[in-house]
Protein backbone atom coordinates (compact mmCIF):
# COMPACT_ATOMS: atom_id res chain seq x y z
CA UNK A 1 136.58 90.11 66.97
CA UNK A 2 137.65 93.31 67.76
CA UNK A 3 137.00 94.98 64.15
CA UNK A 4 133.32 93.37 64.65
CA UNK A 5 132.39 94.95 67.92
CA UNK A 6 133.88 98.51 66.52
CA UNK A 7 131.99 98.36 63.50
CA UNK A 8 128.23 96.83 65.72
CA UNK A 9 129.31 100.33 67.56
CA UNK A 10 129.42 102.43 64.71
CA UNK A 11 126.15 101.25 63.45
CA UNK A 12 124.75 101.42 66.40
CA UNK A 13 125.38 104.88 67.28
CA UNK A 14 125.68 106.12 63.33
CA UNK A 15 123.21 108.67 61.99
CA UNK A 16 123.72 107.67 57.84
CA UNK A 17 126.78 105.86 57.53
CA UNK A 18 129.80 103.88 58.82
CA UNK A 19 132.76 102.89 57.07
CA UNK A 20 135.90 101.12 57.72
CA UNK A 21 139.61 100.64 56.31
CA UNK A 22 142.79 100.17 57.02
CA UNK A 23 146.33 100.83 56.12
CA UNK A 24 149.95 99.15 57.03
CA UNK A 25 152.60 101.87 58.09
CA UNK A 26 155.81 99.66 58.25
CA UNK A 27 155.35 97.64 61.05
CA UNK A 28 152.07 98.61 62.11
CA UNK A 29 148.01 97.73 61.04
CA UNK A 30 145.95 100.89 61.41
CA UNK A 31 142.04 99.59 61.24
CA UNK A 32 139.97 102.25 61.47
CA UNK A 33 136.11 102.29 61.98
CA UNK A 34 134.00 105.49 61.00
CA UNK A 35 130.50 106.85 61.91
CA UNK A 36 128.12 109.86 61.53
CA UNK A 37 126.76 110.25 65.35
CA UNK A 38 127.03 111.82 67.91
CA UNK A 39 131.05 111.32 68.54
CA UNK A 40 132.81 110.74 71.99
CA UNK A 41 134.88 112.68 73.70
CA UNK A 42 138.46 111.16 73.08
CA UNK A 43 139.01 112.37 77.41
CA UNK A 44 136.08 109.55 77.77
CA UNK A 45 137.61 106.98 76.01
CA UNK A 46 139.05 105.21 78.87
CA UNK A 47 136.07 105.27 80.76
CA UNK A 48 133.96 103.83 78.23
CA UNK A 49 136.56 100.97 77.59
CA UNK A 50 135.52 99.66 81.08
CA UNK A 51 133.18 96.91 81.35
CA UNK A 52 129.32 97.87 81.09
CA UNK A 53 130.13 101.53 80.63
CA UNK A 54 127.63 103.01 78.44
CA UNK A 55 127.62 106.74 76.96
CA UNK A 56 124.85 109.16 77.18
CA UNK A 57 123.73 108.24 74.28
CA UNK A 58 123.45 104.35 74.52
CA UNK A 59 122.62 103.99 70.50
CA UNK A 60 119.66 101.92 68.90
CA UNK A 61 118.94 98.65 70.11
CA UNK A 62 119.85 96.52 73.59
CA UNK A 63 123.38 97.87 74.64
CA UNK A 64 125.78 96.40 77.87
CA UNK A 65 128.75 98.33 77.44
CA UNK A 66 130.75 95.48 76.46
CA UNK A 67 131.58 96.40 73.05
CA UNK A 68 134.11 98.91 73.47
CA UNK A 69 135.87 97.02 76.51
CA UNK A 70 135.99 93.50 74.59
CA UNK A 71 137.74 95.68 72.06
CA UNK A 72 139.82 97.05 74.27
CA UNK A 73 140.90 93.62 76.00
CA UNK A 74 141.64 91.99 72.50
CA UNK A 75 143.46 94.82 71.34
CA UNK A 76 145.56 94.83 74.29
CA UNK A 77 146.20 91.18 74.19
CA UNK A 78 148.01 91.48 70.75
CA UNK A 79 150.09 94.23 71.82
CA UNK A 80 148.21 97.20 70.28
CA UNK A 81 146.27 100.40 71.39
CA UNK A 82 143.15 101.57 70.46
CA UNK A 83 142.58 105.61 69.27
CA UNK A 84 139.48 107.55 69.09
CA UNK A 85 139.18 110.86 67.74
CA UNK A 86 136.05 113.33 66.85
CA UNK A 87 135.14 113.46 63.51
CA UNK A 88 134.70 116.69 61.66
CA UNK A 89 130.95 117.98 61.31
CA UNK A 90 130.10 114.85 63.71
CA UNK A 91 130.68 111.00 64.38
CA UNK A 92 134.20 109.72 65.75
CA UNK A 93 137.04 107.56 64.25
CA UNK A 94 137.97 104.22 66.01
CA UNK A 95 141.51 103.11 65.34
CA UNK A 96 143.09 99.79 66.25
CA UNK A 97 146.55 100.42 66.16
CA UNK A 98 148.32 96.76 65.64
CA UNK A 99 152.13 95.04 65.31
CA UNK A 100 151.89 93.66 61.67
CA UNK A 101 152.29 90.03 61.25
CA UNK A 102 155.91 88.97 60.57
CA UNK A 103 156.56 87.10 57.15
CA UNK A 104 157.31 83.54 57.54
């Protein structure tokens, strides 16, 4: 659920192009969700992770500012954090930082 609202974000707010992937670094899941926009201040991130927050620029299409706090909330709820970061030459990086799934 969580990837899904990231990634309706990034294409939302995206100039070009989006993109997504993700790694496992020993006990961790790092999901990461790409776009070409406008980017976010990382300093905002916790203010647009609150219910109906919405940036300056709202993107393309009907926005409530739920995305980014479902995201958020699920994230949370599996004992993980989420990241943002600026991209180079424009757009920002999402990460969901997650505990990997134990082997059975």
């Amino acid at each position: 659920r969580a990837v899904l609202a990231l990634a309706d974000n990034a294409v939302a707010h995206a100039r070009t192009e989006v993109g997504l992937d993700a790694d496992r670094d020993g006990g961790t899941v790092l999901v990461r969700v790409t776009d070409d926009g406008e980017g976010i201040d990382p300093e905002r991130l916790d203010e647009l992770t609150r219910r109906f927050a919405r940036g300056q620029q709202s993107g393309r299409g009907r926005r409530f500012g739920l995305g980014l706090a479902l995201v958020r909330e699920v994230v949370h709820a599996h004992g993980g954090d989420l990241r943002v970061e600026r991209r180079p030459g424009g757009g920002s990086t999402f990460t969901l930082v997650l505990p990997a799934a134990r082997p059975a």
